[in-house]
N, C-alpha and C. Protein backbone atom coordinates (compact mmCIF):
# COMPACT_ATOMS: atom_id res chain seq x y z
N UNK A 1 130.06 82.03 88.59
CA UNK A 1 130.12 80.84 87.77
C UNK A 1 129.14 80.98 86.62
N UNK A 2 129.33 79.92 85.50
CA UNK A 2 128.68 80.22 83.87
C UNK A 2 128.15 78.92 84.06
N UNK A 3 126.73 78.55 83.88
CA UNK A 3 126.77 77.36 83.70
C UNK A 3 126.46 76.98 82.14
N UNK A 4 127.42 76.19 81.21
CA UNK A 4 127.13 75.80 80.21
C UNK A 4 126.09 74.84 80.03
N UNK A 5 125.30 75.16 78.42
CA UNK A 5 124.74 73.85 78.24
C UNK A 5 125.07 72.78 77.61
N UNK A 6 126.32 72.73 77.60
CA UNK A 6 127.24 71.61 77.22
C UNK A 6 127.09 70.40 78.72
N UNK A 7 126.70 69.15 78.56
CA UNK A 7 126.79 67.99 79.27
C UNK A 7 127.75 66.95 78.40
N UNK A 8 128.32 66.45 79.73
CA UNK A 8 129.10 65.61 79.62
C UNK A 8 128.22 64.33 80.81
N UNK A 9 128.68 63.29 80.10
CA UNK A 9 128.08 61.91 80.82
C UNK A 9 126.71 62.46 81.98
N UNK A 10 125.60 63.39 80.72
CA UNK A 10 124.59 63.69 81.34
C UNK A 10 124.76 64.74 83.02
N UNK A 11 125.85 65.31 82.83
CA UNK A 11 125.99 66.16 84.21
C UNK A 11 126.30 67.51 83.39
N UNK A 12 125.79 68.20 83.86
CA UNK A 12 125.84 70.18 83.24
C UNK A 12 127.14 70.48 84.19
N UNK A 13 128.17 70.94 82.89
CA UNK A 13 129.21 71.73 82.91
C UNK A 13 129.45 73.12 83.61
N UNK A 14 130.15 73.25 84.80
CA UNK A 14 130.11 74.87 85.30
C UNK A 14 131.63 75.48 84.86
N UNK A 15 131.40 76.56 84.28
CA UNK A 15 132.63 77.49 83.46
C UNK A 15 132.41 78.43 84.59
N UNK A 16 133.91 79.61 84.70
CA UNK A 16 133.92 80.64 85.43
C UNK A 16 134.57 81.36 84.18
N UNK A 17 133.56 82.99 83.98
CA UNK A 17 134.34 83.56 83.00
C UNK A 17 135.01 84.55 83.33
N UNK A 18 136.07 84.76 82.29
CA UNK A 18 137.35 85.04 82.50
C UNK A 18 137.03 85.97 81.09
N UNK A 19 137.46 87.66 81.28
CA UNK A 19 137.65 88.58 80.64
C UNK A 19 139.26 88.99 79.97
N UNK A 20 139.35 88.45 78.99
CA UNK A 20 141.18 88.44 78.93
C UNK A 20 141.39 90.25 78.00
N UNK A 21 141.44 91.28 79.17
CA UNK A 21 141.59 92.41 79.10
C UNK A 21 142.25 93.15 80.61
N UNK A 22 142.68 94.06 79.87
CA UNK A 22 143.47 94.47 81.01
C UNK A 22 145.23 94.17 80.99
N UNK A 23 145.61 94.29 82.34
CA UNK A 23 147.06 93.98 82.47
C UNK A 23 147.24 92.31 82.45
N UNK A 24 148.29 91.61 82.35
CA UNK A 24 148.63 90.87 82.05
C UNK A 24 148.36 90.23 83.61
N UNK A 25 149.02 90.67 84.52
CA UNK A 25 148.86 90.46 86.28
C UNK A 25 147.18 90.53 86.83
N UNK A 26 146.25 91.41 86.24
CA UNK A 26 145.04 91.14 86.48
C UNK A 26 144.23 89.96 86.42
N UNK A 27 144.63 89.49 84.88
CA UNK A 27 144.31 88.39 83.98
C UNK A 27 144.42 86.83 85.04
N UNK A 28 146.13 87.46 85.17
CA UNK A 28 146.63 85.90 85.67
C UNK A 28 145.74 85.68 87.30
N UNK A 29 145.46 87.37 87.98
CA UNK A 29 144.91 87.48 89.51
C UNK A 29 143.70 86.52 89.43
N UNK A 30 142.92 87.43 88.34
CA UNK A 30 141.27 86.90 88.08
C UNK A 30 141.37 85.11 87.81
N UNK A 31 142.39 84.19 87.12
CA UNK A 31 142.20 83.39 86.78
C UNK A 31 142.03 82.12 88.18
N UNK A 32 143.31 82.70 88.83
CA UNK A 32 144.12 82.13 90.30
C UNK A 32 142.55 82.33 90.53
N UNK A 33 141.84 83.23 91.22
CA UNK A 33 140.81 83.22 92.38
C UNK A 33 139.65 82.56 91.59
N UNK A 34 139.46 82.47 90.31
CA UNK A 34 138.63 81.78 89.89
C UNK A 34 138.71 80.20 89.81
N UNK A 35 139.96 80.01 90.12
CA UNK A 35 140.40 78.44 90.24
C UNK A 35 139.57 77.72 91.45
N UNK A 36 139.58 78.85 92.64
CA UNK A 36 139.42 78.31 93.81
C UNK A 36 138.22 77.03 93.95
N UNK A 37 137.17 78.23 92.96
CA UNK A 37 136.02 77.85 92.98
C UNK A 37 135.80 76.19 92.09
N UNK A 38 136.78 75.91 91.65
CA UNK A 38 136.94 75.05 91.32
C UNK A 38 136.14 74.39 89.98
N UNK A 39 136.22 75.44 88.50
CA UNK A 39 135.02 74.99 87.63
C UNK A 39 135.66 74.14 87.08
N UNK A 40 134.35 73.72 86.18
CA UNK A 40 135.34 72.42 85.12
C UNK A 40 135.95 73.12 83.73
N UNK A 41 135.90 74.32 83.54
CA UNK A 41 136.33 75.35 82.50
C UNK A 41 136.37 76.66 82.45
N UNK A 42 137.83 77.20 82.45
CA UNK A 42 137.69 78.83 82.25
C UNK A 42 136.69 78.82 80.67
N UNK A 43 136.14 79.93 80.61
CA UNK A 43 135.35 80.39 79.50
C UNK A 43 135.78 81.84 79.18
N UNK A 44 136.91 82.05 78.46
CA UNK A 44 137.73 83.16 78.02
C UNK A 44 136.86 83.99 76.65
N UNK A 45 137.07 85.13 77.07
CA UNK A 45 136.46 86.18 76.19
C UNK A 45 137.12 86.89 75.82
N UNK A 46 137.74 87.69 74.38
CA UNK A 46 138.54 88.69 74.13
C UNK A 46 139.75 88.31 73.90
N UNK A 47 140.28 86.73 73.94
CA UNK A 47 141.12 86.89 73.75
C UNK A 47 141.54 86.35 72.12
N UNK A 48 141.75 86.89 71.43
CA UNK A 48 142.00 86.88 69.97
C UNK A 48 143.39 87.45 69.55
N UNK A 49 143.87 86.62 68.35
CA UNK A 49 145.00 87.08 67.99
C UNK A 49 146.30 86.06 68.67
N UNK A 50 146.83 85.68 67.88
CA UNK A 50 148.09 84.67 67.93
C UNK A 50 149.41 85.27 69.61
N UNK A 51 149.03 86.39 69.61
CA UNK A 51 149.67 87.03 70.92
C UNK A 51 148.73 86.86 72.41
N UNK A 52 147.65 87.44 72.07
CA UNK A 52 146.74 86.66 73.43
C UNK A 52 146.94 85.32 73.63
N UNK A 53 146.70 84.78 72.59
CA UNK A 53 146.51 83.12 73.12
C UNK A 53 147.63 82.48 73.49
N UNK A 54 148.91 82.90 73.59
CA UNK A 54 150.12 82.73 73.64
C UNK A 54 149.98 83.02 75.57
N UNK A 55 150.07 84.12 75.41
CA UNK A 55 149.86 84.84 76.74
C UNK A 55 149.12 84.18 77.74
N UNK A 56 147.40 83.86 77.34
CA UNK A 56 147.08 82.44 78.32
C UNK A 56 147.44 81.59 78.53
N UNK A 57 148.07 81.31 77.29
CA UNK A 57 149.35 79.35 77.54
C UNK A 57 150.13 79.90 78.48
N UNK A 58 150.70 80.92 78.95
CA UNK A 58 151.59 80.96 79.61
C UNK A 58 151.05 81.19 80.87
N UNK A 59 149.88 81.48 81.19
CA UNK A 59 149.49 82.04 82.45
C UNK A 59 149.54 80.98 83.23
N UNK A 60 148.30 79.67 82.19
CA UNK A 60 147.95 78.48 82.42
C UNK A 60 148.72 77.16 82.75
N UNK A 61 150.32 77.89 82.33
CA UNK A 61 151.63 76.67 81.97
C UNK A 61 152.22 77.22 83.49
N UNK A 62 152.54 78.49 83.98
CA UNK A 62 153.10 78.83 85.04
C UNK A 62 152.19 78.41 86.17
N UNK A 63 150.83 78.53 86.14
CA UNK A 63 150.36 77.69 87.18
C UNK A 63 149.16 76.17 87.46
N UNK A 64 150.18 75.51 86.47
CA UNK A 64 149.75 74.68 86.20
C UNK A 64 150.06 73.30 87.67
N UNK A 65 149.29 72.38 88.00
CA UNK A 65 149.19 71.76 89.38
C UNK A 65 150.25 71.07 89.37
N UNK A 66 150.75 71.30 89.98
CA UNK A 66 152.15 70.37 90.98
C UNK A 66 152.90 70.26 92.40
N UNK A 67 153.39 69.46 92.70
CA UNK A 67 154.49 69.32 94.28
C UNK A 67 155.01 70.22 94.79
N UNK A 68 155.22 70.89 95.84
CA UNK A 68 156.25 71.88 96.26
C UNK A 68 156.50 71.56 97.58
N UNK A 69 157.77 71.90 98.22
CA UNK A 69 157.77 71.84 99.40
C UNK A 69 157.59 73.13 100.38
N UNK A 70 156.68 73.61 100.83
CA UNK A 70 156.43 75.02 101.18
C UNK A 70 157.45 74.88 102.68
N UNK A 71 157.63 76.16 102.82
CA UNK A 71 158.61 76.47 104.10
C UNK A 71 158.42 77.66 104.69
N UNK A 72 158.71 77.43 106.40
CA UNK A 72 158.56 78.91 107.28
C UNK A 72 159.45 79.47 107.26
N UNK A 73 159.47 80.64 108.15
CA UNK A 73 160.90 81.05 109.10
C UNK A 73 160.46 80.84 110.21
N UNK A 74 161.44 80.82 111.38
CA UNK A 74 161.07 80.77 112.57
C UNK A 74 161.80 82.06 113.10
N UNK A 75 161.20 82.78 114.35
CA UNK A 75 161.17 83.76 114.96
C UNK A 75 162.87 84.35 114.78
N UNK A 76 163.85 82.58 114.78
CA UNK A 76 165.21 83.09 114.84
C UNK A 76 165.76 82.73 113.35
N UNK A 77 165.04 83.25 112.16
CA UNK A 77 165.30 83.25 111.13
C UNK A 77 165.47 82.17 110.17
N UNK A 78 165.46 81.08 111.08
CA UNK A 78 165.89 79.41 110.46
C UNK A 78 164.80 79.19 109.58
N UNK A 79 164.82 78.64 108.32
CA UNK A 79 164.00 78.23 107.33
C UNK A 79 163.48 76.83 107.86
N UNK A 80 162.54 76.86 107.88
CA UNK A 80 161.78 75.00 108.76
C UNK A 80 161.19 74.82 107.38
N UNK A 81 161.55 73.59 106.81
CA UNK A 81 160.68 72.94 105.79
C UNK A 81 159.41 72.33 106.06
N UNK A 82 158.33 71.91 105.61
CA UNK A 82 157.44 70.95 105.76
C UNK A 82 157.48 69.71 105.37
N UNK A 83 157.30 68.68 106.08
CA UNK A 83 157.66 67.33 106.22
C UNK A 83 157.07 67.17 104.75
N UNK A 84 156.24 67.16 104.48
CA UNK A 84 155.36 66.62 103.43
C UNK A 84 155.08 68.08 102.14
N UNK A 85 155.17 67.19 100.64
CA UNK A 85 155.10 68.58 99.79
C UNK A 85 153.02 68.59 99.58
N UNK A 86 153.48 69.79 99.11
CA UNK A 86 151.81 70.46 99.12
C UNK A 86 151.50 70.70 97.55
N UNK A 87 150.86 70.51 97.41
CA UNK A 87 150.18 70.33 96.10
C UNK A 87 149.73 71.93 95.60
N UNK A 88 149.93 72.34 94.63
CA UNK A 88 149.12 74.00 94.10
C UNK A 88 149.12 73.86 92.93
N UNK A 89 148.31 74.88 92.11
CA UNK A 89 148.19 75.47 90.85
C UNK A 89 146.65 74.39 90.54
N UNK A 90 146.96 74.69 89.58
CA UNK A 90 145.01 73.94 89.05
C UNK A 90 145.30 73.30 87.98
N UNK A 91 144.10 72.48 87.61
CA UNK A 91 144.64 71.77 85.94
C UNK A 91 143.21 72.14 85.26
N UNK A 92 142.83 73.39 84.83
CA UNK A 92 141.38 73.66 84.68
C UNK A 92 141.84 73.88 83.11
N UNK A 93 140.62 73.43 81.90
CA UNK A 93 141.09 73.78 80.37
C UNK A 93 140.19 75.64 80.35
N UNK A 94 141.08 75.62 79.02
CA UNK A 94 140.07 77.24 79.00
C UNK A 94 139.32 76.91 77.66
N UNK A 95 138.40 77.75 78.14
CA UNK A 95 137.65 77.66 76.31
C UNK A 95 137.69 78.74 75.95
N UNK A 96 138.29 79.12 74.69
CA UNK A 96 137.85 80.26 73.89
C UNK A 96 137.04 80.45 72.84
N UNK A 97 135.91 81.74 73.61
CA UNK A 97 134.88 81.83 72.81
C UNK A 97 134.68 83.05 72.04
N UNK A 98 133.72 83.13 71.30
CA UNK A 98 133.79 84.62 70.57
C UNK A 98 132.35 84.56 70.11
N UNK A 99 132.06 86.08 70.35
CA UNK A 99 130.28 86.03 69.94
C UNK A 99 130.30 86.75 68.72
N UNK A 100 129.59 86.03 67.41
CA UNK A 100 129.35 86.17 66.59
C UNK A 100 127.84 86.25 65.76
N UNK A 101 127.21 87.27 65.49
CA UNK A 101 126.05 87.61 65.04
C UNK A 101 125.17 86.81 66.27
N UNK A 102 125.44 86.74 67.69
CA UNK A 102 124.26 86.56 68.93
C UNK A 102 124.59 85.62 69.08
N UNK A 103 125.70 84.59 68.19
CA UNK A 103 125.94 82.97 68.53
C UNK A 103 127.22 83.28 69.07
N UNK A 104 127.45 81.83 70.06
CA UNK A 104 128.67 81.99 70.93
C UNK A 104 129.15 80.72 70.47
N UNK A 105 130.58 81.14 69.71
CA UNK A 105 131.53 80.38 69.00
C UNK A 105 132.30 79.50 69.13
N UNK A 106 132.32 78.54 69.84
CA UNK A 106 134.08 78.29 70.47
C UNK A 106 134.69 78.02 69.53
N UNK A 107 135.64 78.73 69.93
CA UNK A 107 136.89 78.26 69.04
C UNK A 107 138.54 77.60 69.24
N UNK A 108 138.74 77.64 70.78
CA UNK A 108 139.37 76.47 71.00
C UNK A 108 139.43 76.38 72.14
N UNK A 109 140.07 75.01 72.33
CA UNK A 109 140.27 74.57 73.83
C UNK A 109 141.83 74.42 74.70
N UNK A 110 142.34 75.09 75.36
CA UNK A 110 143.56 74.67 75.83
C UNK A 110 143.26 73.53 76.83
């Protein structure tokens, strides 16, 4: 975890950062397990250029929090639903930052 010195209603902000390099499936891996932890902001690095930032909207849009009804099999192949739907994905914003002459920039917020 990052802790910013950005406060909101006098409580310090915790970011988890997020390296947007690599494969596209890494990106989206690193983001998922960083969700868990539950910050109040990805804090994205590297990602520049009208094609990256595209690419996070999409990471962020595919697992974005909603309803599902998750389901088993059972031993004799039958699909058993769950009575009740289960909630997944996260609703976390990202910030994108960029370091410039030792200062750290933001430059936007999804």
């Amino acid at each position: 975890m990052l802790c910013l010195t950005i406060s909101l209603h006098r409580r310090a902000l915790l970011g988890s950062a997020v390296n947007f390099s690599g494969p596209l499936e890494y990106i989206e891996y690193q983001i998922k397990e960083l969700a868990n932890e539950e910050p109040d902001a990805f804090i994205v690095t590297g990602c520049e250029g009208e094609e990256k930032r595209q690419e996070l909207q999409e990471i962020l849009t595919r697992n974005k929090k909603r309803m599902v009804n998750k389901w088993t099999v059972s031993t004799t192949g039958i699909t058993i639903f769950d009575e009740r739907e289960t909630e997944i994905g996260f609703d976390i914003p990202a910030v994108l930052v960029r370091s410039e002459n030792d200062e750290i920039v933001i430059e936007d917020i999804f």
